[in-house]
Protein backbone atom coordinates (compact mmCIF):
# COMPACT_ATOMS: atom_id res chain seq x y z
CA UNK A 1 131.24 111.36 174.85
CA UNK A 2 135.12 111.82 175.60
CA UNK A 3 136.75 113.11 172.24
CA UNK A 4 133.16 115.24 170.95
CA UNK A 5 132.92 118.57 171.59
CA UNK A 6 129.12 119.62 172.10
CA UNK A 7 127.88 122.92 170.94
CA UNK A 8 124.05 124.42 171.05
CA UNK A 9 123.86 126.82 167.78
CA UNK A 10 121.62 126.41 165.52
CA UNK A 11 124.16 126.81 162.85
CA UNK A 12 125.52 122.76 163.79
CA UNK A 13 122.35 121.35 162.00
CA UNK A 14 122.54 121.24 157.78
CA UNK A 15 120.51 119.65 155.27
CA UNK A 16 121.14 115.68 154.58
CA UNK A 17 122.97 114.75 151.49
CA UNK A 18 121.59 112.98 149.01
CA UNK A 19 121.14 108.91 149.85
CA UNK A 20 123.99 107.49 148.54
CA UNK A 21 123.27 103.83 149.31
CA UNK A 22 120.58 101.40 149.25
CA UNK A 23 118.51 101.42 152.72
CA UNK A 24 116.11 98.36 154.60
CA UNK A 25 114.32 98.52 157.95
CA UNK A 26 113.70 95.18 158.89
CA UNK A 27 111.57 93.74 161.37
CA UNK A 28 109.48 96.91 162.26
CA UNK A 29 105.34 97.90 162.57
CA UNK A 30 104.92 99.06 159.07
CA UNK A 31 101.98 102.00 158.88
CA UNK A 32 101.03 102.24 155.18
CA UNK A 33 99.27 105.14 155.98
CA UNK A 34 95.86 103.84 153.97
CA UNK A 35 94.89 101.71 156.66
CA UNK A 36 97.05 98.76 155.97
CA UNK A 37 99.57 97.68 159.07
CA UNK A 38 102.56 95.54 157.96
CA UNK A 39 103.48 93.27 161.52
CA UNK A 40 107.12 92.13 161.42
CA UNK A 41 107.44 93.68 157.82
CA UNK A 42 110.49 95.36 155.89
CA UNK A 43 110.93 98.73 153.79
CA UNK A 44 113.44 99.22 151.22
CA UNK A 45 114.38 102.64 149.62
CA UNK A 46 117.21 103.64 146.93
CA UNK A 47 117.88 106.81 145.64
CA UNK A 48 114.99 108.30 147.22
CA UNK A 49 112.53 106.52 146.19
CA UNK A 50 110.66 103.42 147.94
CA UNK A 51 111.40 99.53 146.55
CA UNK A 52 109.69 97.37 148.20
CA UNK A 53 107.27 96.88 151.42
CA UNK A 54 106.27 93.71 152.65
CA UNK A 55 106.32 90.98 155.61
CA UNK A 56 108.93 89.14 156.94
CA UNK A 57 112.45 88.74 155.74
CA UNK A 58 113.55 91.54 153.03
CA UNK A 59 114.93 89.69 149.78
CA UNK A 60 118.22 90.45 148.21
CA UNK A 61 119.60 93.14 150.58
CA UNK A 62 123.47 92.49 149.65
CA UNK A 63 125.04 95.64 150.10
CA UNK A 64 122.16 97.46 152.00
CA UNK A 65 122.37 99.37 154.98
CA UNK A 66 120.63 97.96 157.63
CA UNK A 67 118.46 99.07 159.75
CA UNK A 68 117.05 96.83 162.79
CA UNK A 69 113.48 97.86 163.10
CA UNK A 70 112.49 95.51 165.78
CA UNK A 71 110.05 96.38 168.06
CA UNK A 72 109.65 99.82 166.51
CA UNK A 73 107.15 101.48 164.01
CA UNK A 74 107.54 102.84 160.91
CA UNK A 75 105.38 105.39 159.22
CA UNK A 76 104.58 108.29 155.99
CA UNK A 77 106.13 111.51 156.83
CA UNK A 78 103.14 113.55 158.79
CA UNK A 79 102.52 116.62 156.29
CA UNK A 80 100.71 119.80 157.61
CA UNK A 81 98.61 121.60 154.76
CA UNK A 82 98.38 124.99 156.50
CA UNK A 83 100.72 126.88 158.36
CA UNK A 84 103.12 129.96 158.96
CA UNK A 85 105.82 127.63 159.75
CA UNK A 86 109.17 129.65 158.36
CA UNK A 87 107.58 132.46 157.74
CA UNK A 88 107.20 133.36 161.14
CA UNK A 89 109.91 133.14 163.21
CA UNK A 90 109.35 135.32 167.22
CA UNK A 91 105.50 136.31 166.66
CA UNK A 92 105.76 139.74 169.10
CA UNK A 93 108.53 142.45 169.61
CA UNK A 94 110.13 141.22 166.29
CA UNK A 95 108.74 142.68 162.78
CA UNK A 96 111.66 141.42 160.94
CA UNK A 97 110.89 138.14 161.70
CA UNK A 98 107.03 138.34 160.40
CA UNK A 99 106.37 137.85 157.09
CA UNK A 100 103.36 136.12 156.23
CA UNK A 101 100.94 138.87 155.34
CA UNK A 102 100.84 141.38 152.66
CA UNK A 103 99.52 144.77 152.16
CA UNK A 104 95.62 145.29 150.40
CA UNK A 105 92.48 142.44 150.15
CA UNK A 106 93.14 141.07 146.67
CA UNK A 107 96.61 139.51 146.53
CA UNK A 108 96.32 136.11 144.12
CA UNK A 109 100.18 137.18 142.91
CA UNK A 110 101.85 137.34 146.52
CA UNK A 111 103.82 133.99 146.75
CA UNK A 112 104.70 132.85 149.91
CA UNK A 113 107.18 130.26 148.68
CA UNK A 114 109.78 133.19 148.01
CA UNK A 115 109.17 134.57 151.90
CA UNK A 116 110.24 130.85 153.24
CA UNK A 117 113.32 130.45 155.85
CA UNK A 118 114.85 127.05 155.44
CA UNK A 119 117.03 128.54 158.46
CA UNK A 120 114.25 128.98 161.05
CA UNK A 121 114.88 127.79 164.35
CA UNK A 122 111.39 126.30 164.40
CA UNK A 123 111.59 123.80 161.46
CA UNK A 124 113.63 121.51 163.35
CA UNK A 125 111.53 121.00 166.72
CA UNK A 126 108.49 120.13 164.01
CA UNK A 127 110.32 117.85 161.87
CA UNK A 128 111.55 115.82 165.44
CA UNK A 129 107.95 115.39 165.50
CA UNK A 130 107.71 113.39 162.14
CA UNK A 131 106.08 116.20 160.62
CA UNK A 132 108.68 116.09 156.86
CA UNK A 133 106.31 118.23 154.74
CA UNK A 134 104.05 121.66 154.78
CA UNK A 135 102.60 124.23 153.32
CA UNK A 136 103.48 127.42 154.65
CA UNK A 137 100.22 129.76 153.71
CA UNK A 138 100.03 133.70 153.62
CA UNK A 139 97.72 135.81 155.67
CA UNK A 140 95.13 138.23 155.83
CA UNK A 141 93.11 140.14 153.18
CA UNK A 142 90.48 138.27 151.13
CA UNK A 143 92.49 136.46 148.76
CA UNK A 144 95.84 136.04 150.59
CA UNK A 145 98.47 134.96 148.07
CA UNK A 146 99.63 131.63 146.88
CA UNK A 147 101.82 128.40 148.80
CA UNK A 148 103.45 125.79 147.83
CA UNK A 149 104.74 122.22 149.48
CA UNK A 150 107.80 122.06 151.28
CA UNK A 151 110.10 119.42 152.62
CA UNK A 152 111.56 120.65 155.60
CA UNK A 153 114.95 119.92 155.13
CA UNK A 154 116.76 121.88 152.47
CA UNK A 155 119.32 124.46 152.31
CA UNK A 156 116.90 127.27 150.30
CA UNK A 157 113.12 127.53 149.46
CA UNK A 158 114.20 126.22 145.86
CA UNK A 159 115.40 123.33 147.51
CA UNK A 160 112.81 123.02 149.80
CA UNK A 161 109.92 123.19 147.00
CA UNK A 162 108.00 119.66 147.37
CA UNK A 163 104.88 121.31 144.75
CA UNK A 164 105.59 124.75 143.68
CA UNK A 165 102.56 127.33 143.99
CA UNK A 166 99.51 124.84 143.79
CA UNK A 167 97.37 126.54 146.19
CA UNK A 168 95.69 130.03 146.44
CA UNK A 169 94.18 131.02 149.35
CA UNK A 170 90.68 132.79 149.95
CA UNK A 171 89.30 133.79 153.22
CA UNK A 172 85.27 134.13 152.68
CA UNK A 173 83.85 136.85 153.38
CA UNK A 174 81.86 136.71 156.94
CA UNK A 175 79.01 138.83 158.39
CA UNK A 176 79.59 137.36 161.84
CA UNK A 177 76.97 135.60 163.71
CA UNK A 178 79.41 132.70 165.39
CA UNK A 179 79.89 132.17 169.08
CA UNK A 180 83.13 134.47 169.04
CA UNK A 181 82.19 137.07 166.24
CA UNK A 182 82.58 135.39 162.87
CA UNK A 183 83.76 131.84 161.62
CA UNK A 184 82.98 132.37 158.54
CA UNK A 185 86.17 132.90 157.22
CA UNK A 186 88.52 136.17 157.05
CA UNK A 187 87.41 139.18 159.02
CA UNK A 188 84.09 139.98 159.35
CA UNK A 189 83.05 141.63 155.50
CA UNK A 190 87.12 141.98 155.15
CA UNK A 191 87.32 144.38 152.12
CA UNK A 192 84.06 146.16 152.25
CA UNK A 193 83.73 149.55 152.47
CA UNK A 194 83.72 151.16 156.26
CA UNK A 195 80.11 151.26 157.22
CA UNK A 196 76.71 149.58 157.05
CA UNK A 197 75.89 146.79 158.80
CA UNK A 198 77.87 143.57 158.54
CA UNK A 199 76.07 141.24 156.21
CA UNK A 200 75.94 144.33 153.37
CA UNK A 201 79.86 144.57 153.86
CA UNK A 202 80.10 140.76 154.00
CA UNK A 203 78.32 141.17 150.47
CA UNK A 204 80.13 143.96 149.15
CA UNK A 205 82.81 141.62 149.59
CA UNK A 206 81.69 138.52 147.88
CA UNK A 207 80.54 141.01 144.57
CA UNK A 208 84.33 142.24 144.44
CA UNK A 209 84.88 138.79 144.35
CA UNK A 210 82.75 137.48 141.92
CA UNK A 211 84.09 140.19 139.60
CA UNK A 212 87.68 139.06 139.84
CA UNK A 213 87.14 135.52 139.24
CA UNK A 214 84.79 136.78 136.37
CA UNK A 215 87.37 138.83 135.14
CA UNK A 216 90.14 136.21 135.79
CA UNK A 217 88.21 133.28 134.12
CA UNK A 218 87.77 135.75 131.07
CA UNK A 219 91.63 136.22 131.12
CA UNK A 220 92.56 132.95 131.71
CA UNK A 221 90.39 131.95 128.24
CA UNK A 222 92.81 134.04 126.06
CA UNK A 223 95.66 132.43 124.28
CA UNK A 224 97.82 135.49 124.14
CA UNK A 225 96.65 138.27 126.23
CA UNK A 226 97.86 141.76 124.84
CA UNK A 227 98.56 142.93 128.65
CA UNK A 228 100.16 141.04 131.33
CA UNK A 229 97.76 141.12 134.32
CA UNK A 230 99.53 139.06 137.15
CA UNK A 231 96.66 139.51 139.64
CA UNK A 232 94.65 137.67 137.04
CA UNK A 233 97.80 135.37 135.73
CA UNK A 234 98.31 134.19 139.24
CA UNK A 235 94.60 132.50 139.24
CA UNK A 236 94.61 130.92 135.83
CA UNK A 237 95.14 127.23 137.23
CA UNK A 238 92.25 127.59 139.18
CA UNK A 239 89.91 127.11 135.84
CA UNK A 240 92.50 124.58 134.11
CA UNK A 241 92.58 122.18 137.62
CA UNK A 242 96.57 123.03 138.13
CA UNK A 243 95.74 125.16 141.18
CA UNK A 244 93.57 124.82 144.20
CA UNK A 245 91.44 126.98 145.91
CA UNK A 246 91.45 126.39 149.54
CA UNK A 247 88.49 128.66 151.42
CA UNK A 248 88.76 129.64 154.87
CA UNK A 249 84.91 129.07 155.92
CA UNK A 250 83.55 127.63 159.80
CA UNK A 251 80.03 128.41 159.62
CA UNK A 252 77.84 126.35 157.32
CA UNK A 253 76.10 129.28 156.12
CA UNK A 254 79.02 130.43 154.78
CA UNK A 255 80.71 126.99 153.95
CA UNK A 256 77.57 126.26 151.76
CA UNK A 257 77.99 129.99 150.30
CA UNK A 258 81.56 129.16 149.43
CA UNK A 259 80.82 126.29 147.42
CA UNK A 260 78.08 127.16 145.44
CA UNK A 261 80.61 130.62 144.39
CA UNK A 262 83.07 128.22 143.91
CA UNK A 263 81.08 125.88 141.14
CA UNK A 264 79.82 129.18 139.31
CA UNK A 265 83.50 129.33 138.07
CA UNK A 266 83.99 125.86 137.45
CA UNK A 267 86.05 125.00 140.48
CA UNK A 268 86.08 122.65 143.32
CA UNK A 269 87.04 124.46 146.49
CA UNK A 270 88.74 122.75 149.43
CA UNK A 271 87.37 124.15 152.66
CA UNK A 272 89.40 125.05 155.62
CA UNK A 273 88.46 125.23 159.22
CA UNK A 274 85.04 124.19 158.45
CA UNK A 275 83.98 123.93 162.37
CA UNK A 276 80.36 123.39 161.26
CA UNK A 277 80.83 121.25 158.31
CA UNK A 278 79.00 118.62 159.90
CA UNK A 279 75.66 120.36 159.60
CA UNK A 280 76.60 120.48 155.50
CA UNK A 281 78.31 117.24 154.63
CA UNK A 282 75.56 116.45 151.97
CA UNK A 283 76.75 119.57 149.83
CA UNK A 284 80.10 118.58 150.72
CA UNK A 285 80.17 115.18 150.05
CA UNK A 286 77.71 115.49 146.87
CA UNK A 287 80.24 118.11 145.35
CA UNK A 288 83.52 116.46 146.48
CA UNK A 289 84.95 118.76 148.57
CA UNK A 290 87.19 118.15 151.47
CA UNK A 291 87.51 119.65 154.09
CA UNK A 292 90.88 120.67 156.19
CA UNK A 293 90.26 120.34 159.93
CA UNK A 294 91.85 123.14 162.07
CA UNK A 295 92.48 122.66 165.40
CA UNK A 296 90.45 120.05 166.84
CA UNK A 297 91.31 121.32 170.38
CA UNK A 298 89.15 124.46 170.45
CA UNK A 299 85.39 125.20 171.62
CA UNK A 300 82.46 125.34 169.45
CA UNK A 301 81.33 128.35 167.67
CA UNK A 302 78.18 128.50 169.72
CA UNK A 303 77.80 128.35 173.21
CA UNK A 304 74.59 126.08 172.68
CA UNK A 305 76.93 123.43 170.62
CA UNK A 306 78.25 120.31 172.71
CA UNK A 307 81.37 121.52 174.17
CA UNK A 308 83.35 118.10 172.52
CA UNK A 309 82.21 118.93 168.73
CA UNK A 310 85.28 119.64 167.43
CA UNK A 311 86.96 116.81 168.77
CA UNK A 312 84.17 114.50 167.04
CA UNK A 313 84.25 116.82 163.60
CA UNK A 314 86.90 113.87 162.37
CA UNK A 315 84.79 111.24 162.80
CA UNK A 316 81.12 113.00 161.58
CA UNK A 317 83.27 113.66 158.24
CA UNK A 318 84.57 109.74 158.19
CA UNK A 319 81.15 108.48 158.57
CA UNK A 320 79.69 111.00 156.22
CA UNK A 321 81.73 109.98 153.69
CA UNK A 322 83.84 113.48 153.07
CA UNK A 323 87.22 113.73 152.61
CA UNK A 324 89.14 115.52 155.16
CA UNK A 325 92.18 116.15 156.46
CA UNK A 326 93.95 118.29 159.85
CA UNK A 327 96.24 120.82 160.25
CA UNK A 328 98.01 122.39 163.39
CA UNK A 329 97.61 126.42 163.87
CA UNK A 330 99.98 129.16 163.51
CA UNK A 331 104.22 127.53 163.16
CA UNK A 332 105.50 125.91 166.18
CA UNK A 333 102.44 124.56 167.05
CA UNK A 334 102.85 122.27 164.54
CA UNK A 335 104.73 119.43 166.61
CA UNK A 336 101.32 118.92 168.30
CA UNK A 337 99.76 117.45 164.63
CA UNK A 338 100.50 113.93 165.73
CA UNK A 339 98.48 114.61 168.86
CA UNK A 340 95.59 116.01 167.85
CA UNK A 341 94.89 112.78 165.32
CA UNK A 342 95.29 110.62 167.85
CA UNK A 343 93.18 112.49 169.99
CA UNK A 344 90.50 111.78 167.39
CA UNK A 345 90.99 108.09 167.70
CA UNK A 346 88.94 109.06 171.59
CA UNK A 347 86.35 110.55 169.08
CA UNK A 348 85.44 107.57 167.28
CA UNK A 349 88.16 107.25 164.09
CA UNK A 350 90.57 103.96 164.14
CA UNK A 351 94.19 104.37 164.91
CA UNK A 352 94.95 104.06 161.16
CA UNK A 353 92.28 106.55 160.46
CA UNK A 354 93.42 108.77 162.19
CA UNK A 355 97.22 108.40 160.52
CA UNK A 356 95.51 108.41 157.27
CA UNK A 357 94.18 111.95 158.15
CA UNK A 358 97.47 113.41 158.57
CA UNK A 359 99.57 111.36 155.55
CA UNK A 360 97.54 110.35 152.68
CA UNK A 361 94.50 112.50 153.03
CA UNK A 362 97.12 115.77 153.57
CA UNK A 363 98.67 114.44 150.32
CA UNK A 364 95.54 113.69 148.54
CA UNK A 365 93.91 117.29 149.22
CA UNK A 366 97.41 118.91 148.46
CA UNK A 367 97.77 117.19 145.02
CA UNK A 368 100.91 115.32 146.15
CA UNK A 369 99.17 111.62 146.78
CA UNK A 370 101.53 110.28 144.04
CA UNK A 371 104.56 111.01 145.62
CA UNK A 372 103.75 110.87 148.96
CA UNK A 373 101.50 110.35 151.81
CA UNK A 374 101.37 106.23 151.91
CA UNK A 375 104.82 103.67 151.92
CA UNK A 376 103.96 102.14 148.76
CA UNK A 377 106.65 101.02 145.93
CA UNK A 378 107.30 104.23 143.66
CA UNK A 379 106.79 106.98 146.24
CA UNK A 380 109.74 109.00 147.62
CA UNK A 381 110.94 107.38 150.87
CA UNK A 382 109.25 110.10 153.28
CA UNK A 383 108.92 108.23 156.52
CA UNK A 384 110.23 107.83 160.09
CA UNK A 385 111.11 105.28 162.40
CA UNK A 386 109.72 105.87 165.60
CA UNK A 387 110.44 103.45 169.34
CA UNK A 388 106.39 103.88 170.12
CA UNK A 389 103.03 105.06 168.77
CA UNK A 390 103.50 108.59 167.33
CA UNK A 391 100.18 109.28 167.56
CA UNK A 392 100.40 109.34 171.33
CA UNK A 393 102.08 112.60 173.06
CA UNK A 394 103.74 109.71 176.14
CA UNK A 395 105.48 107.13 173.67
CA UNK A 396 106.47 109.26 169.88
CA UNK A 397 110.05 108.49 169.96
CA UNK A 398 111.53 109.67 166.73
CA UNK A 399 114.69 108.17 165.93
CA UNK A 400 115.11 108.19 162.64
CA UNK A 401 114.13 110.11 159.75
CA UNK A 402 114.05 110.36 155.74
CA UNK A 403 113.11 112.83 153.37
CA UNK A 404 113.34 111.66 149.66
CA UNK A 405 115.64 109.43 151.44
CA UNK A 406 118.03 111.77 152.96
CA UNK A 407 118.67 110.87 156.65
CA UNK A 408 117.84 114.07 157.91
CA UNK A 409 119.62 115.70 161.40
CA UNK A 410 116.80 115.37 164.23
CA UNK A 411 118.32 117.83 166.97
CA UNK A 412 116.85 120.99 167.46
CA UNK A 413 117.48 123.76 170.10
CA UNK A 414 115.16 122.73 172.61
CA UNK A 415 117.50 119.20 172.46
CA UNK A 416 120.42 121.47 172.56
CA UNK A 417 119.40 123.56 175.30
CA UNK A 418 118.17 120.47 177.54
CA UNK A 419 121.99 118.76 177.14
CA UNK A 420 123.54 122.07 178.20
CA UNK A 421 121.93 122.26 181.31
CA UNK A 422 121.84 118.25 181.94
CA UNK A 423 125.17 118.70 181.72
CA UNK A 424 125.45 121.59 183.94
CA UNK A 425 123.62 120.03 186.78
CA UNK A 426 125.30 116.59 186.08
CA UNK A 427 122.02 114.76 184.79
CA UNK A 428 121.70 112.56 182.50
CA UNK A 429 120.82 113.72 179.09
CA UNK A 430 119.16 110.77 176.31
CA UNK A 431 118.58 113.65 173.65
């Protein structure tokens, strides 16, 4: 280290440039991310974009960087479909730093892509975890706002857009009933007059809904409309299949409520949460709707449920036949993604299963499954090299990263901050 000086701000870690040369990793574990393992295989990438995946011996790598792969595995960025990551920086004592929620229930204009810090502190520790892409989501009310995709490495949220506002956000209206008061979705009848007992506020809330979507579907169906409405604007891709509508709904009740609103208007829902999807996957699966796991490591909503049923949710929805995906909670917490999929695989799903969850079924629910999610030929080079599984909390050894092919800066503060005080106590520090 003689001739470097060290220094732990923040402020030493900028966005990659752009790939400016032909790339190969030879030799490695290749994870497609669909199921298919490459053993002793190569990956090739050029101007962000994959070339060629295969076995053995790359062809025609004159003037390649190299990269020796051996012994080491190669996967799809991990992408994380719902979060506050960046919009959330110190969660107590610091208001300036929250800024995922806005003011009132019905909110379908409020885009959180405008609200996102490239800058936060937290982005880094998530992205050392081979987590490249999110969606950071907004908060509260009814209908929340809309998101977009994100690659987390960029210098502003223009450069950081991945899919730009492609998801609104509805939290169903709940009248309680779950082991911890609710599940079904936002708060208990959120938007509903004060009074009454919960299931007629629950209601009053689904009516106000029904007559926005009515009202938005009515206003999406004119060519030219003589007053600009952006409540209504903001939903208009739900009815022409641009937008998604992702519901936040646990109990079935409520799940199976969600989806039959959702096909009155013409539009598949994605589900979020979803904790008791397993008692519904016929609707599910007979309607096509997927469902976002969140947070496999959490207790039933009944106290009557077997204690381990969220960790087997993954696996009842892979043998059901729904599509699903998983997603961390809250920002920070996102480094544990990897984790929690491969704590599935002690729930019954395959190691590549349980990859698949987090890569191409993220991408295929998000809309972004031709770009990314799986290291085919075509797709931008999203992926990471890492020296063990990176499924497993003991062995993920990121060493290497690429977004769009950028070779993206893995330190973080918490690597910072365990050098400075290696160093003062004279240990030895492999960060």
């Amino acid at each position: 280290m003689l001739g470097i000086t060290l220094t732990y701000g923040q402020a030493t870690i900028s966005p990659a440039k752009a790939q400016s040369k032909p790339i190969v990793i030879t030799g490695a574990t290749i994870h497609i991310g669909n199921g298919q393992v490459i053993t002793n295989g190569y990956i090739t990438f050029d101007k962000g974009k994959i070339t060629g995946v295969g076995e053995g011996a790359a062809p025609s790598i004159s003037g390649y960087e190299v990269i020796n792969g051996a012994g080491k595995q190669v996967y799809p960025g991990f992408i994380c479909p719902m979060t506050t990551l960046g919009l959330i920086e110190i969660e107590e004592g610091a208001k300036g730093t929250v800024d995922n929620e806005e003011t009132g229930e019905l909110n379908p204009h409020v885009r959180s892509i405008v609200a996102y810090n490239t800058d936060s502190k937290v982005i880094p520790t998530v992205r050392s975890n081979g987590v490249l892409l999110a969606q950071p989501v907004p908060s509260g009310g009814i209908i929340s706002g809309t998101s977009s995709v994100v690659q987390l490495d960029a210098w502003n949220w223009e450069d950081a857009t991945y899919k730009k506002d492609n998801v609104l956000h509805l939290n169903w209206p709940s009248a309680g009933g779950g082991r911890r008061g609710g599940g079904g979705g936002g708060r208990p009848g959120a938007g509903a007059a004060a009074g009454g007992n919960p299931a007629d506020r629950a209601q009053q809330a689904i009516d106000a809904l029904e007559n926005l979507f009515t009202q938005a579907k009515a206003y999406a169906e004119m060519s030219k409309p003589d007053v600009t409405n952006v409540r209504l604007a903001a939903m208009k891709g739900l009815f022409d299949g641009s937008k998604k509508l992702f519901i936040i709904a646990d109990q079935a009740k409520a799940i199976v409520q969600a989806v039959t609103f959702s096909k009155k208007f013409g539009i598949t829902p994605v589900i979020v949460g979803g904790k008791e999807s397993y008692m519904v996957t016929d609707v599910l699966r007979d309607n096509n709707v997927p469902v976002i796991i969140r947070e496999t490591q959490a207790l039933p909503e009944r106290e009557e449920d077997d204690v381990y049923a969220c960790y087997k949710l993954p696996m009842q929805l892979q043998n059901a036949g729904v599509m699903y995906g998983l997603t961390g909670i809250g920002f920070w917490r996102q480094r544990n993604l990897p984790f929690e999929a491969g704590e599935a695989v002690g729930y019954g799903l395959t190691k590549e299963q349980a990859l698949s969850m987090i890569t191409m079924n993220n991408a295929k629910i998000l809309g972004i499954d031709k770009t990314t999610g799986t290291l085919e030929k075509g797709k931008d080079a999203n992926l990471f090299i890492s020296g063990g599984d990176a499924l497993d909390m003991i062995t993920i050894d990121v060493q290497n990263a690429f977004i769009q092919g950028r070779n993206i800066n893995l330190d973080n503060l918490h690597k910072q901050l365990y050098r400075k005080f290696a160093g003062k106590y004279g240990l030895k520090a492999d960060l």
